[in-house]
Protein backbone atom coordinates (compact mmCIF):
# COMPACT_ATOMS: atom_id res chain seq x y z
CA UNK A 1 -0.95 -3.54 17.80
CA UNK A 2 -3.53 -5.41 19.91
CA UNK A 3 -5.85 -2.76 20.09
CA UNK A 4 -6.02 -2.97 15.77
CA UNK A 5 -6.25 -6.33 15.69
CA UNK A 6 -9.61 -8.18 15.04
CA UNK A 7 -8.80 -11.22 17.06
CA UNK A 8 -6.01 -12.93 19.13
CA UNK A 9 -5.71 -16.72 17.71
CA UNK A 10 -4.14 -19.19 20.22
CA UNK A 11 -2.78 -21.98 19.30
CA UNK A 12 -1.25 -24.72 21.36
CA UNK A 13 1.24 -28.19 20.72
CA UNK A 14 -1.25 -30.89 19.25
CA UNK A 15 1.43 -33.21 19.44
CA UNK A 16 2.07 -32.54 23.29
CA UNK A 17 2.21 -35.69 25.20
CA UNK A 18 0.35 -33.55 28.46
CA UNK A 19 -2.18 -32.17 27.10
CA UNK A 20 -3.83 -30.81 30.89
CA UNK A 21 -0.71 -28.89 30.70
CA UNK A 22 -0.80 -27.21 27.47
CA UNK A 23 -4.50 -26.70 27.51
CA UNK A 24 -3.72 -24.64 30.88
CA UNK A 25 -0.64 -22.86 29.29
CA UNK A 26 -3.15 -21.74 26.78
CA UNK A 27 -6.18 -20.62 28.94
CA UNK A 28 -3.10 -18.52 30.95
CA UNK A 29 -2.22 -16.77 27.46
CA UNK A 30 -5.73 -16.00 27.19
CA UNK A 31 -6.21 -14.48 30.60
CA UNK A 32 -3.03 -12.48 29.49
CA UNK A 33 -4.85 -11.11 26.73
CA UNK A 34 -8.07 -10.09 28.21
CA UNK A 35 -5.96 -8.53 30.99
CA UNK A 36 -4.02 -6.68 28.92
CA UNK A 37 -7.16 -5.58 26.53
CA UNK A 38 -10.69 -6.76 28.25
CA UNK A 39 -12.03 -5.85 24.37
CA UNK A 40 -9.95 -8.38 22.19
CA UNK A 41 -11.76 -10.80 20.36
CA UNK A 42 -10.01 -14.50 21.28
CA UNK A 43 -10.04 -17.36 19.15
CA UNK A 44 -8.71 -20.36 20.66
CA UNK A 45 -7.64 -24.40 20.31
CA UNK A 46 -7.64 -26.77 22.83
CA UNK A 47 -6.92 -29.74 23.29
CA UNK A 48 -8.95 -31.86 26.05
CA UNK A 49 -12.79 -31.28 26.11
CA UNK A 50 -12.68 -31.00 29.64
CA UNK A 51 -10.60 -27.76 29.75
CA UNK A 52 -13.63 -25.80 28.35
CA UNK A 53 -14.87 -25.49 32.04
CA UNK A 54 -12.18 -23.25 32.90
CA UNK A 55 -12.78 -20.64 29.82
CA UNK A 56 -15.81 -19.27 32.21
CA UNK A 57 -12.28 -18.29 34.52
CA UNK A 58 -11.06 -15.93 31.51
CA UNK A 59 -12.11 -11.79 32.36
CA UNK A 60 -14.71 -10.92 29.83
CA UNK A 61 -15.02 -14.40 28.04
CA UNK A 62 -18.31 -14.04 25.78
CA UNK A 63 -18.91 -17.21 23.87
CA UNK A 64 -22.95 -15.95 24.09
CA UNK A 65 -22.44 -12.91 21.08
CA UNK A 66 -19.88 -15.20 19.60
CA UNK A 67 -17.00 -12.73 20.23
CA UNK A 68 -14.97 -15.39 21.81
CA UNK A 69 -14.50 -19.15 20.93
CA UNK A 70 -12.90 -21.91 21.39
CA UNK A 71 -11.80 -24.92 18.79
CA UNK A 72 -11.96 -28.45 21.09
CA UNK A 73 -9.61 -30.91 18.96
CA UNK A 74 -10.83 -33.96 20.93
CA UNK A 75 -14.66 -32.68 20.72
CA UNK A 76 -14.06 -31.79 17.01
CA UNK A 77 -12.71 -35.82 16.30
CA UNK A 78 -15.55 -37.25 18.90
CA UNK A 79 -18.04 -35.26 16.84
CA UNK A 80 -16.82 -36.76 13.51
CA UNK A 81 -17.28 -39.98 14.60
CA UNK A 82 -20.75 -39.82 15.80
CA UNK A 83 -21.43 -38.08 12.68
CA UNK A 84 -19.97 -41.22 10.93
CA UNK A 85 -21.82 -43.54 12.79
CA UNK A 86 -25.21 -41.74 11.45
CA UNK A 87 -23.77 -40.97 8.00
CA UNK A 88 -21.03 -44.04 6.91
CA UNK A 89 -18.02 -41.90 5.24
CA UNK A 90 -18.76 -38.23 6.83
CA UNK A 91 -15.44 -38.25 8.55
CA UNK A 92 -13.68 -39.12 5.35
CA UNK A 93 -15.77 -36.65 2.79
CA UNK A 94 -15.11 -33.55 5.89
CA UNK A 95 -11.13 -34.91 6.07
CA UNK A 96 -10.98 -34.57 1.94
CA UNK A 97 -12.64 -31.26 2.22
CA UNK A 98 -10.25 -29.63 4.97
CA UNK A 99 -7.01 -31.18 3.60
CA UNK A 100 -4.83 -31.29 0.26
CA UNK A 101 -3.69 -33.45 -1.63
CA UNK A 102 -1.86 -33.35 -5.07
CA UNK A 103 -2.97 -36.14 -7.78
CA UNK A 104 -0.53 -37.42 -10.08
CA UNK A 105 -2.35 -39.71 -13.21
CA UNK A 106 -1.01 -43.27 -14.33
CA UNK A 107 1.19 -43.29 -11.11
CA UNK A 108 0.61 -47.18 -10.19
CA UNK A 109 -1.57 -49.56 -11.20
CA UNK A 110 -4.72 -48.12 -9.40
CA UNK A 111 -7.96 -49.83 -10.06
CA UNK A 112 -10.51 -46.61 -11.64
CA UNK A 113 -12.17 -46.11 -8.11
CA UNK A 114 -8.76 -45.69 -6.56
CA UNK A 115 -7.95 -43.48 -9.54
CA UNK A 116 -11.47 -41.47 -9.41
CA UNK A 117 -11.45 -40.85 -5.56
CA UNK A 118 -7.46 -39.54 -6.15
CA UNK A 119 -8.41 -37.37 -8.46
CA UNK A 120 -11.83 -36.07 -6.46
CA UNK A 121 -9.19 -35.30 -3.47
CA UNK A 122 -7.38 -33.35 -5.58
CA UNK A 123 -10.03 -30.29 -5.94
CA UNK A 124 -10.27 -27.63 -3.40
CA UNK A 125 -13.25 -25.44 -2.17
CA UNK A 126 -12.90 -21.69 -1.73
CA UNK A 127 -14.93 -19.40 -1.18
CA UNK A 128 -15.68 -16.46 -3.50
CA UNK A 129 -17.67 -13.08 -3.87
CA UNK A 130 -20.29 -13.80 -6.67
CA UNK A 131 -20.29 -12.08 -9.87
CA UNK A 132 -23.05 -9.57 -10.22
CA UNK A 133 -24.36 -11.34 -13.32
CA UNK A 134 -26.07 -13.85 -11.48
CA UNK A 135 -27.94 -11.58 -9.57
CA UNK A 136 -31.30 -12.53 -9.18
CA UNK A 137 -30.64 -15.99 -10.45
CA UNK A 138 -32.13 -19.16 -8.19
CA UNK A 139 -29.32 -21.68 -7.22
CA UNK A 140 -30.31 -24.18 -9.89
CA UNK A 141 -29.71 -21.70 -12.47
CA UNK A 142 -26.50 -20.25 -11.00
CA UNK A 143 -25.53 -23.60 -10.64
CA UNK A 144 -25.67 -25.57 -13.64
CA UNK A 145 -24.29 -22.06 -15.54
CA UNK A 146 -21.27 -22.52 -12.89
CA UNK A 147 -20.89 -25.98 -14.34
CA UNK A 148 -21.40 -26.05 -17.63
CA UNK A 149 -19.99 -22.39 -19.09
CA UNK A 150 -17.32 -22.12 -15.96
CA UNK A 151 -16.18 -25.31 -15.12
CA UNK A 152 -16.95 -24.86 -11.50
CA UNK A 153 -19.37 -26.75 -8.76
CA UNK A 154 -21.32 -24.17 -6.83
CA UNK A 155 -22.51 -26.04 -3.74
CA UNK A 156 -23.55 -23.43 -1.45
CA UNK A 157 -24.71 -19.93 -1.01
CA UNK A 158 -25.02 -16.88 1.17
CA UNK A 159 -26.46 -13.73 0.95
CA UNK A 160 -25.35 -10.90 3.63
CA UNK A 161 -28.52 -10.38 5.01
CA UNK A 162 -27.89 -12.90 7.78
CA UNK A 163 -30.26 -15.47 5.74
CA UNK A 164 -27.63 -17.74 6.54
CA UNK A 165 -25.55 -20.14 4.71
CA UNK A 166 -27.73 -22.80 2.21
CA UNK A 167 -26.53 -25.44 0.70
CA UNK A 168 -28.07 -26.53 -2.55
CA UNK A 169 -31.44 -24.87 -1.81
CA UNK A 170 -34.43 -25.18 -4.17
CA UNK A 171 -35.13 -22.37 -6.60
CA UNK A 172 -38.43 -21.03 -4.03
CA UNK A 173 -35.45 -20.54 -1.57
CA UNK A 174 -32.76 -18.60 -2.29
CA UNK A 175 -32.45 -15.97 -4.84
CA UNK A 176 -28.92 -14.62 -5.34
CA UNK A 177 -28.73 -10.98 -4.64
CA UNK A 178 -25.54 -8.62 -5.14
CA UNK A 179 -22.61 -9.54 -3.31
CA UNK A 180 -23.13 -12.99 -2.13
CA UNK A 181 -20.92 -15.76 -1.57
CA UNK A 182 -20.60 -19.32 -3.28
């Protein structure tokens, strides 16, 4: 089954009280896998930012072509707060984005910012193949027929030509070919 696979994800306990421990556990999983199949593609969490150092001990490891990575909890939270620091209410906006939440109207006497910011949690993102007929379109034009005919807030873009990902580009940036993302 390994060998069909696209990747090996690796989880570990995020609400283990050792987390040395468990962040070793997991590296020794990984080893397994590479052992067993020096080709797999491993996707991994950890815990403590200082167990990265030992991911160079894992046979075939290549974090360079981005075959193999690892998700750092601790890094991921330490990043959100610097980001916070530069940008007041970063953390909270990327928490709303990456979580749900179900909004129920007139439930309490919420003051209309309360009410306003329940309801903004309530919407999700995805991520979606592009219809056709906005080929050739520029974002501002995709965009505001997204909102107004569709109901929908486009925020970002990408074309498969490794352009990258752009959010809310001006119209001399991005044109939207055939199947691209938003």
């Amino acid at each position: 089954q390994l060998k069909h696979a696209d990747a090996v994800i690796l989880l570990c306990n995020k609400d283990s009280d050792d987390t040395k421990s468990e962040d070793a556990a997991t590296i020794l999983r990984a080893i397994s896998v590479k052992n067993y199949d020096r080709e797999a593609r491993l996707i991994m969490q950890l815990l403590n930012y200082k167990s990265k150092s030992f991911l160079q001990t894992i046979p075939n490891w290549d974090p360079i072509n981005y075959r193999d990575e690892n998700i750092c909890i601790s890094e991921f939270m330490y990043g959100l707060v610097a980001q916070s620091c530069l940008c007041p209410g970063f953390s909270t906006l990327m928490i709303n984005l990456i979580s749900t939440r179900s909004y129920i109207p007139g439930t309490g006497a919420e003051t209309d910012w309360k009410s306003d910011y329940a309801y903004g949690c309530d919407h999700e993102i995805y991520t979606v193949m592009i219809s056709s007929d906005f080929t050739n379109m520029t974002f501002p034009e995709a965009a505001e027929i997204c909102y107004t005919q569709l109901n929908l807030l486009l925020i970002a873009v990408e074309n498969f030509d490794n352009s990258g990902l752009a959010i809310n580009p001006l119209p001399d940036q991005f044109i939207i070919r055939r199947e691209c993302l938003g």
